[in-house]
Structure formats: C-alpha cells, structure tokens
C-alpha atoms as a PDB file:
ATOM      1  CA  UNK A   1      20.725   1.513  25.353  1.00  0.00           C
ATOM      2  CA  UNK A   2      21.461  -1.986  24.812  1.00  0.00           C
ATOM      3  CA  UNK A   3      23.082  -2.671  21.024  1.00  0.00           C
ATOM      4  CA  UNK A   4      20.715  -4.209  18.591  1.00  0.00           C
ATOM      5  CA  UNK A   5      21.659  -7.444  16.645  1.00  0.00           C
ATOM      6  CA  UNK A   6      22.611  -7.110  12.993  1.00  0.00           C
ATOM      7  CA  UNK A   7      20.602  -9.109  10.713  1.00  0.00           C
ATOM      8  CA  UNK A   8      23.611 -11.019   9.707  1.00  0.00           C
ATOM      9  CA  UNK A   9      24.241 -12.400  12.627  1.00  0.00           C
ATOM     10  CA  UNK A  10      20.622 -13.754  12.774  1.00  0.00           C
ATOM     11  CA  UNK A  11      21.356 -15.300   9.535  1.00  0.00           C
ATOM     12  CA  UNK A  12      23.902 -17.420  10.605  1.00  0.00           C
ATOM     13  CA  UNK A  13      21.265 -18.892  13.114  1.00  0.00           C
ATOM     14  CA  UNK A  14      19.367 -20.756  10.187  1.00  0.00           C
ATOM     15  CA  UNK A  15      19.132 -24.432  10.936  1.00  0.00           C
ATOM     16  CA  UNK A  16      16.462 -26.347  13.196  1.00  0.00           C
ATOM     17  CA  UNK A  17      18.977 -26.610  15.633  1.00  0.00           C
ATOM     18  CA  UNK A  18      19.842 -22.920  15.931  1.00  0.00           C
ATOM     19  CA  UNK A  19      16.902 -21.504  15.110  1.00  0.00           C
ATOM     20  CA  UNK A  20      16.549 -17.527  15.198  1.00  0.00           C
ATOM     21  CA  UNK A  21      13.565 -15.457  13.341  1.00  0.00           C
ATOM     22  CA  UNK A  22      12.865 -11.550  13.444  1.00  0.00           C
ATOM     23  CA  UNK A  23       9.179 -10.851  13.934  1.00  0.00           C
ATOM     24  CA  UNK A  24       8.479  -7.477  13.998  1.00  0.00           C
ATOM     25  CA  UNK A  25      12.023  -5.857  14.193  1.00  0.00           C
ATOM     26  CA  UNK A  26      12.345  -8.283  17.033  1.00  0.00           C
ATOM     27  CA  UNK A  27      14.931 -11.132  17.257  1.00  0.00           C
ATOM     28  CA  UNK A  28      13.743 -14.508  18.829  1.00  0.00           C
ATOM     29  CA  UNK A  29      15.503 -17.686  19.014  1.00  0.00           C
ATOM     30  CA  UNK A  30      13.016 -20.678  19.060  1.00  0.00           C
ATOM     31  CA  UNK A  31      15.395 -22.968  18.448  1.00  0.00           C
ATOM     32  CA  UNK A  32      13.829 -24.918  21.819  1.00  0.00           C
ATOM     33  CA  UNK A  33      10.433 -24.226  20.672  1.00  0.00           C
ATOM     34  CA  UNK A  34      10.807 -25.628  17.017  1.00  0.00           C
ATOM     35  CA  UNK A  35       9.748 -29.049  18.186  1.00  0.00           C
ATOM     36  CA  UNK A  36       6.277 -27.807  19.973  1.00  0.00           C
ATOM     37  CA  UNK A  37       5.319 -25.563  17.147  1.00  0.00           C
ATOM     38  CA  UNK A  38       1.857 -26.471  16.328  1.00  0.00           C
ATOM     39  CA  UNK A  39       2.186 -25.838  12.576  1.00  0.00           C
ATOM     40  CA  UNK A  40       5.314 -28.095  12.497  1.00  0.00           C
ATOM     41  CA  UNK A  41       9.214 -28.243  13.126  1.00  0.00           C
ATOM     42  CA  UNK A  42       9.312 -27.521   8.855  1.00  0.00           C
ATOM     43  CA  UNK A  43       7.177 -24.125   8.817  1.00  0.00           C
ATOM     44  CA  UNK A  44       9.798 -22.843  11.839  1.00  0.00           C
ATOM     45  CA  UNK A  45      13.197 -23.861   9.345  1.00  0.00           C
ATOM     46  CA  UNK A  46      11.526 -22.553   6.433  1.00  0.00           C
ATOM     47  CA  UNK A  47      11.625 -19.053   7.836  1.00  0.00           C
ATOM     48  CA  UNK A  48      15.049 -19.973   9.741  1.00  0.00           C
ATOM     49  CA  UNK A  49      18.142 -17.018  10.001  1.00  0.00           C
ATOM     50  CA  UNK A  50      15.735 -14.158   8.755  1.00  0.00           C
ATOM     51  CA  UNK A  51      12.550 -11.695   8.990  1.00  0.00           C
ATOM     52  CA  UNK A  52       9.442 -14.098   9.448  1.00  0.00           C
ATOM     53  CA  UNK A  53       7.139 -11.394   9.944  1.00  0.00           C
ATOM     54  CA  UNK A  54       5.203 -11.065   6.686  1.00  0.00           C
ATOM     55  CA  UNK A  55       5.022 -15.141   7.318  1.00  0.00           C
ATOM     56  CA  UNK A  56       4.194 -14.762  10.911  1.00  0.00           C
ATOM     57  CA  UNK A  57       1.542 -12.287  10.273  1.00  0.00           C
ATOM     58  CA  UNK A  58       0.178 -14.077   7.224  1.00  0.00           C
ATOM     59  CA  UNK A  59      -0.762 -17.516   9.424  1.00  0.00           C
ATOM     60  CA  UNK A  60      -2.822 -15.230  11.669  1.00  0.00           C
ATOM     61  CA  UNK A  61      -1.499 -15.850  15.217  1.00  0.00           C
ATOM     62  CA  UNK A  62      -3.369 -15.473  18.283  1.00  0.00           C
ATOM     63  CA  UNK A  63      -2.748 -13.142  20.881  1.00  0.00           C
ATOM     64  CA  UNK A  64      -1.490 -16.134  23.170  1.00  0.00           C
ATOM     65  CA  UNK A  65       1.185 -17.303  20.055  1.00  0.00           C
ATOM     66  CA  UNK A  66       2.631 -13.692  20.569  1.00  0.00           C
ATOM     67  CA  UNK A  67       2.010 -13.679  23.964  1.00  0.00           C
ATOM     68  CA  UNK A  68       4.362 -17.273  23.949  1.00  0.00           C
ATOM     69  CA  UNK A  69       6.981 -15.484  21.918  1.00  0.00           C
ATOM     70  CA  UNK A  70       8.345 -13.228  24.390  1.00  0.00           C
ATOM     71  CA  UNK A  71       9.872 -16.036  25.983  1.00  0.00           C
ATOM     72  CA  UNK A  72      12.024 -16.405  23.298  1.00  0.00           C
ATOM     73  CA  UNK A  73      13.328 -13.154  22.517  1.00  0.00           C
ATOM     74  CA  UNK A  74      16.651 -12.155  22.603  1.00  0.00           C
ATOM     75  CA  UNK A  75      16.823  -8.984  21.519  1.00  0.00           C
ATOM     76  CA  UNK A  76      16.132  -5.830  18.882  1.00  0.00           C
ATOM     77  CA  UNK A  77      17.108  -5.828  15.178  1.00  0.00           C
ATOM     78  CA  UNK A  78      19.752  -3.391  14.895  1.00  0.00           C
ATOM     79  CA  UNK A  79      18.223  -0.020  13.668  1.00  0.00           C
ATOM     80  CA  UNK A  80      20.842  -0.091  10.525  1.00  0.00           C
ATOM     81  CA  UNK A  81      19.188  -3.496   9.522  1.00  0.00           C
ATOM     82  CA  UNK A  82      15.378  -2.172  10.394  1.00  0.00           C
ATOM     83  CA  UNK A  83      13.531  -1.214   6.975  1.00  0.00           C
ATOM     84  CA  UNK A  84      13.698   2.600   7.038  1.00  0.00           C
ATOM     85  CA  UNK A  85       9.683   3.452   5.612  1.00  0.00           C
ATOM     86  CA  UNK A  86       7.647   6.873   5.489  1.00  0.00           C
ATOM     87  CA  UNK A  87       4.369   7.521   5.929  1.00  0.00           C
ATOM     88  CA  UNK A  88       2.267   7.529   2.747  1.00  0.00           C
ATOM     89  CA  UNK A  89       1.433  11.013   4.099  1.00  0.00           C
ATOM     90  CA  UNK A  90       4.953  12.126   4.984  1.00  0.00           C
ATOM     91  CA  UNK A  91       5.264  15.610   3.328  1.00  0.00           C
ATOM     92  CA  UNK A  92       8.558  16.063   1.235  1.00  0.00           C
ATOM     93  CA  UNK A  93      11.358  17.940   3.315  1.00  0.00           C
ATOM     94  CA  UNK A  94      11.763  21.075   2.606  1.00  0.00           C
ATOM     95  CA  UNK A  95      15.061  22.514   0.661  1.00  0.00           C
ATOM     96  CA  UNK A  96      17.891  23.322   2.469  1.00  0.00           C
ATOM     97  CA  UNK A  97      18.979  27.121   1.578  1.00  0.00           C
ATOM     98  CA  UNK A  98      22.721  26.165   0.948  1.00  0.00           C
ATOM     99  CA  UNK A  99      20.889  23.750  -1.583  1.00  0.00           C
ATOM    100  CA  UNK A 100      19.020  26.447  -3.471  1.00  0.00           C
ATOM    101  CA  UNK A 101      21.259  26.575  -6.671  1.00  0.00           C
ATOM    102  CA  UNK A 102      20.634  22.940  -6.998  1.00  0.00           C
ATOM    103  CA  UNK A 103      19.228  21.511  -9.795  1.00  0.00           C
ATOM    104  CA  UNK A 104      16.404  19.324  -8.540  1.00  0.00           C
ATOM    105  CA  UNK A 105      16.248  15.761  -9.071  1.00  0.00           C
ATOM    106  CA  UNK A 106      13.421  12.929  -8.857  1.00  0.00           C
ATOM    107  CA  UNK A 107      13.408  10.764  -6.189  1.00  0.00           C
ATOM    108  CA  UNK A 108      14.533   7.598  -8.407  1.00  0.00           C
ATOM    109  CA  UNK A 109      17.686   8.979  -8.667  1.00  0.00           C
ATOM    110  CA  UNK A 110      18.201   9.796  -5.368  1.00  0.00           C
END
C-alpha cells in the first residue's frame, strides 16, 4: 500500500507555478495544465494547495474534464487528512460492557 500524501504537504504546492488540488480525496498536480484550463489560469490558483472538490463539482465538469484529470494525479490524500463522515443512517454503536457504569454523554461533548 503506497503512503498517502498529507494535506499539508499539498498546501505548500499553492502557487500557479506549483500547482496541486485534491478532488475527491485525490491529489493532482496541474501545475502544467494551469495554462490550458478552459475556465482560466485564475480559477486553477484560486483553489491552489487545497481540496477543490466542492469547487470542482460546483462548475459541473464533464466526464472528459475528469477523464483529463487522471493525467495529473499524483497520488491519494492521506486517510488521516480524508474527512472521516457517517452515513445519515449509520446506527449508533452499541455500548461496550466494560463501559456499562458509564454515565452517558451527548455526542457534542464527545
């Protein structure tokens, strides 16, 4: 298993001429790409060293534009850097018996 790249590092990669965006937990550098990007060298900074996908998504790609970016990818956000979320219908785990005596808390405090 090959090690992921920590969102740091891809943060460091945040000018037009080191360009690198995550896109789906995926890291890409376009820095060679910036300057045929059809919606501009400016809309490819703007989103420069971190997690373009709600951006990315938003414009409405077509399958070719992802299709393109696999040429550019370099690699996997590291898990400890991926967004950890649960299904809306995730059931609550279940208690633990050495946990039994515990006082039980809400989630906000957690």
């Amino acid at each position: 298993m090959s090690k992921g790249i920590r969102l740091a590092v891809v943060k460091e990669h945040n000018k037009a001429q080191d360009l690198w965006v995550v896109i789906d937990n995926k890291v890409y550098d376009v820095t060679k790409f910036r300057l045929e990007h059809p919606g501009g060298e400016d809309s490819l900074v703007d989103v420069a060293g971190r997690d373009a996908t709600k951006d990315f998504n938003d414009v409405g790609h077509s399958s070719e534009a992802r299709e393109m970016l696999k040429k550019y990818y370099i690699g996997d956000l590291d898990a400890a850097d991926v967004a950890k979320k649960s299904p809306i219908s995730a059931k609550p785990t279940e208690a633990r018996n050495d946990s039994a005596a515990a006082p039980k808390q809400c989630c906000v405090l957690n």
